[in-house]
N, C-alpha and C. Protein backbone atom coordinates (compact mmCIF):
# COMPACT_ATOMS: atom_id res chain seq x y z
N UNK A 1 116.54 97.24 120.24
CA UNK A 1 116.67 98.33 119.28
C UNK A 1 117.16 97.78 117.95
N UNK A 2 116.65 98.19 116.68
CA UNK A 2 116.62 97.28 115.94
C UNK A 2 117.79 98.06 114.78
N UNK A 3 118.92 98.10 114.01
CA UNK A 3 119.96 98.82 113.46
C UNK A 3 119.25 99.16 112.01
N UNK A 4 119.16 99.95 111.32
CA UNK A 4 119.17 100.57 110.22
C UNK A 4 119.80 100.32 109.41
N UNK A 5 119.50 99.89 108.00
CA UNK A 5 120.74 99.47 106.83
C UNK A 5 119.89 100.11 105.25
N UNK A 6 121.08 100.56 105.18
CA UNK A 6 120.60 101.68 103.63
C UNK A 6 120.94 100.79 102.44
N UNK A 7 119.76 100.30 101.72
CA UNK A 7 119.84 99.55 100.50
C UNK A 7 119.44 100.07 98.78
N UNK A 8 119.34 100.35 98.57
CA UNK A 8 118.92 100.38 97.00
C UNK A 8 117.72 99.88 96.67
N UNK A 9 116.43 100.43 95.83
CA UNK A 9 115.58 100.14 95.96
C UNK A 9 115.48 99.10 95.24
N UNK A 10 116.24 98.13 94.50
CA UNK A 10 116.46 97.23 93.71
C UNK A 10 116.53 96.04 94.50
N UNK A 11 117.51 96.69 95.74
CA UNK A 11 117.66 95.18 96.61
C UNK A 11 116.56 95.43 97.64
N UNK A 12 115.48 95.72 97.88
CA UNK A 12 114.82 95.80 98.73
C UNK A 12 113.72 94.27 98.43
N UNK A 13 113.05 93.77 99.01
CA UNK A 13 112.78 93.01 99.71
C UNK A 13 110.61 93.27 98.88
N UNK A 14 110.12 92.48 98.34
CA UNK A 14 108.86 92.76 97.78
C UNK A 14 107.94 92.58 99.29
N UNK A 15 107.33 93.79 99.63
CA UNK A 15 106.68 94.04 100.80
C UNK A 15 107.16 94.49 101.69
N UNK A 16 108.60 94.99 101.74
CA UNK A 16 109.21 95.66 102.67
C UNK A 16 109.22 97.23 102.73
N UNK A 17 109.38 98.23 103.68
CA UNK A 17 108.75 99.96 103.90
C UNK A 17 110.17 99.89 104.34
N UNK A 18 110.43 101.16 103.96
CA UNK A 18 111.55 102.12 104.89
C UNK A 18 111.24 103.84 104.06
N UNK A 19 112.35 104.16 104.51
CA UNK A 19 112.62 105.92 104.54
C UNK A 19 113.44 106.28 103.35
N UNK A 20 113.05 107.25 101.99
CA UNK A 20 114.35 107.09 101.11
C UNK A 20 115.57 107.89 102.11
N UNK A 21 116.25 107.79 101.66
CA UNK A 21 117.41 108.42 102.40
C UNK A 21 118.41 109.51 101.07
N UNK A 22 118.51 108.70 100.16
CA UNK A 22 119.35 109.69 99.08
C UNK A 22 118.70 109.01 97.82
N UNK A 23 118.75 110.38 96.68
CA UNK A 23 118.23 109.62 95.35
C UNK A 23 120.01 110.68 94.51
N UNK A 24 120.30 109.11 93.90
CA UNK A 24 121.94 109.85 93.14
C UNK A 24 120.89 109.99 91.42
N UNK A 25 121.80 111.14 91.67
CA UNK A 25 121.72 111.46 89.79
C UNK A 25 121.76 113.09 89.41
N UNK A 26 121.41 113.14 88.33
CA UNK A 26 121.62 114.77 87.92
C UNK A 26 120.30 115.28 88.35
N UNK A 27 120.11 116.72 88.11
CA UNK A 27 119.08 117.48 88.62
C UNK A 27 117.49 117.32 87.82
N UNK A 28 117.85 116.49 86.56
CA UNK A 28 116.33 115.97 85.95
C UNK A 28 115.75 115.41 86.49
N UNK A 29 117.02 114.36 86.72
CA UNK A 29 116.09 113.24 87.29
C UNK A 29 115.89 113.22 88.98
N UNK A 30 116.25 113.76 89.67
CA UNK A 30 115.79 113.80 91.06
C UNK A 30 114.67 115.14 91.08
N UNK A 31 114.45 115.80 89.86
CA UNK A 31 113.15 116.98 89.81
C UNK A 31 112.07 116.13 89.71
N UNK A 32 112.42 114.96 88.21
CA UNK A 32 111.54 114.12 87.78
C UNK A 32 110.56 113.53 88.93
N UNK A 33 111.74 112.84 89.65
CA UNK A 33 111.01 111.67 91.16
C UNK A 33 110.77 112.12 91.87
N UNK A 34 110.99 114.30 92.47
CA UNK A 34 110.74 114.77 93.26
C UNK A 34 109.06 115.41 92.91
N UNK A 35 108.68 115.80 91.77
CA UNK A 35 107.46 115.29 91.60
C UNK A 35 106.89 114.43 91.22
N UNK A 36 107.00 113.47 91.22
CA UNK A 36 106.10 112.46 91.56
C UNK A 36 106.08 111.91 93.05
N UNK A 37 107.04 112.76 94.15
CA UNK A 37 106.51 112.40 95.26
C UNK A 37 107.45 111.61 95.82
N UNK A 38 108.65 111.43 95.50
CA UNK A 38 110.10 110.73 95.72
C UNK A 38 111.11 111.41 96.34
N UNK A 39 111.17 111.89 97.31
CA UNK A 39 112.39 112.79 97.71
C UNK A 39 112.75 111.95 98.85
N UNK A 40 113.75 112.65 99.59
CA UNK A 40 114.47 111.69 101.04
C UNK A 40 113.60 112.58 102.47
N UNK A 41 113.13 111.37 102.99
CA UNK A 41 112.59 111.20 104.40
C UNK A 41 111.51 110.82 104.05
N UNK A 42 110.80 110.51 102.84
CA UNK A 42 109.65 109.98 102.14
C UNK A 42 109.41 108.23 102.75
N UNK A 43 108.43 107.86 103.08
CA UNK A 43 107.75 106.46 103.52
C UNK A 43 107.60 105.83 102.14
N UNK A 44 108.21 104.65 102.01
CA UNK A 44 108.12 103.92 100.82
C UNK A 44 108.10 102.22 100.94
N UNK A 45 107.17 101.95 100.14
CA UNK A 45 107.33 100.41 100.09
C UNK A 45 107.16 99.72 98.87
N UNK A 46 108.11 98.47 98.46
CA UNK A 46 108.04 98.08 97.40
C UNK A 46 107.32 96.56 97.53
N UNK A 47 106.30 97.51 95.89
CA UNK A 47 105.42 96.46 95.98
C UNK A 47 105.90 94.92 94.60
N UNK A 48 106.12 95.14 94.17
CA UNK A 48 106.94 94.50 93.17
C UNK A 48 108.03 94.50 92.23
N UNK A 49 108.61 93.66 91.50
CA UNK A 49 110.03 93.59 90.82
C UNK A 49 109.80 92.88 90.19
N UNK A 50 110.20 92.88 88.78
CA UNK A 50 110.59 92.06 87.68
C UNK A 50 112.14 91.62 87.81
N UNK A 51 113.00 90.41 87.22
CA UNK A 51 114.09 90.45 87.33
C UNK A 51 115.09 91.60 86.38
N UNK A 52 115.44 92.86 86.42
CA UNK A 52 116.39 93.93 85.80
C UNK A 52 114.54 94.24 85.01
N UNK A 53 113.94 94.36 85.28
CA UNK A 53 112.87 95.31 85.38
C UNK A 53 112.24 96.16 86.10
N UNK A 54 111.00 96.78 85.45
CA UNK A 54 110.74 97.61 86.27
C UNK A 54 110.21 97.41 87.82
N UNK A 55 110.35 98.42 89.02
CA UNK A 55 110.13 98.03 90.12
C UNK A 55 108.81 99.01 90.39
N UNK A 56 108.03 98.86 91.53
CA UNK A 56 106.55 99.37 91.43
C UNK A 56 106.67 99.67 92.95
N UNK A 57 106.63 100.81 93.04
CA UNK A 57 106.21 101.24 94.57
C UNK A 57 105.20 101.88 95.12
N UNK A 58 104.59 101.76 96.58
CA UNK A 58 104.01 102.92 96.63
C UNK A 58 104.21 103.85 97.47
N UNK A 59 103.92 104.98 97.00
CA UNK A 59 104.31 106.49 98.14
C UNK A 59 102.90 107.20 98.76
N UNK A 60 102.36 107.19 99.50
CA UNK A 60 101.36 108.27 99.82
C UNK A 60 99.74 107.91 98.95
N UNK A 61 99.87 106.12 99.29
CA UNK A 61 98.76 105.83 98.91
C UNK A 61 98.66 105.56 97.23
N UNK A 62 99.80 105.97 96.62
CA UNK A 62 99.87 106.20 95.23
C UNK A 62 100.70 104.89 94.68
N UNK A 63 100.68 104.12 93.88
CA UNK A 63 101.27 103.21 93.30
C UNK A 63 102.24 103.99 91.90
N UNK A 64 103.50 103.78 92.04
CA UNK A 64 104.38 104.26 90.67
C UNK A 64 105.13 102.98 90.25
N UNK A 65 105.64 102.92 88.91
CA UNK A 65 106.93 101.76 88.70
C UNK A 65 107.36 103.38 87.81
N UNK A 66 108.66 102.13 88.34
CA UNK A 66 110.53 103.27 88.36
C UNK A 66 111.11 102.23 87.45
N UNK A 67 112.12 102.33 86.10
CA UNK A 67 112.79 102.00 85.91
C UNK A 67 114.00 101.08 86.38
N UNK A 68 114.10 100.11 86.00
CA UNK A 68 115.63 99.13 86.84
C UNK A 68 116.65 100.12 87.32
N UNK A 69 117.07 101.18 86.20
CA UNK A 69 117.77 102.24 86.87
C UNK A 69 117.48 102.93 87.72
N UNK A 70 116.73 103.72 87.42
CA UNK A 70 116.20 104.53 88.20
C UNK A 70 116.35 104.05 89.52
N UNK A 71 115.30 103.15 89.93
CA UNK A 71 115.05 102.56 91.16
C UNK A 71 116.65 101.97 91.72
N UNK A 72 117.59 101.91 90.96
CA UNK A 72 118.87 101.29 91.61
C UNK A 72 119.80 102.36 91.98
N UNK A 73 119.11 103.99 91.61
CA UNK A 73 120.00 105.01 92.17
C UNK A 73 119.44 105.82 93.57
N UNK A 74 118.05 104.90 93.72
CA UNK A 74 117.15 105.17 95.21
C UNK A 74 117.71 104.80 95.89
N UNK A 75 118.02 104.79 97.03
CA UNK A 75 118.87 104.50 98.51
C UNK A 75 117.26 104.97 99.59
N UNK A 76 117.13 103.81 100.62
CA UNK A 76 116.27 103.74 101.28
C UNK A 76 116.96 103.03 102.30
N UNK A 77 116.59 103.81 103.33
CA UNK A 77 116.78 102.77 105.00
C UNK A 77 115.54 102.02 105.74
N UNK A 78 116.40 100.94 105.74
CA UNK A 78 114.98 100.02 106.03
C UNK A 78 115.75 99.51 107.64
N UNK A 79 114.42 98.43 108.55
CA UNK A 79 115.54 98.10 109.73
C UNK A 79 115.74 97.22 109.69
N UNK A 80 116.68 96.32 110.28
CA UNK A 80 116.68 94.80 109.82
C UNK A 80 116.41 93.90 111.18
């Protein structure tokens, strides 16, 4: 059985999937990422990273890039 660990989409791993779990911030910006398809229990995998750039994921077949911030207030559980 393999344990669960909740990371930040910043530290996630280029080619790695998990589950968001929490997105922190005010109500713009979790409306913002909630349409475009970003909310928690959502399937996500990151497809690339710049270093304190932008990060590029995809959700539901769809490719987005998120801001360094942004993407560092995503919380995702991945398994290890």
């Amino acid at each position: 059985m393999s344990k669960l660990k909740v990371v930040s989409l910043v530290e996630m791993k280029t080619g790695q999937s998990g589950r968001i779990r929490q997105i922190y911030g005010g109500r713009g910006m979790v409306a913002r990422l909630q349409a475009l398809g970003l909310y928690p229990g959502k399937k996500i995998t990151k497809l690339s990273a710049v270093l304190r750039g932008p990060v590029v994921v995809e959700i539901d077949r769809s490719q987005i890039a998120l801001g360094y911030g942004r993407a560092n207030r995503i919380f995702v559980e991945i398994g290890e």
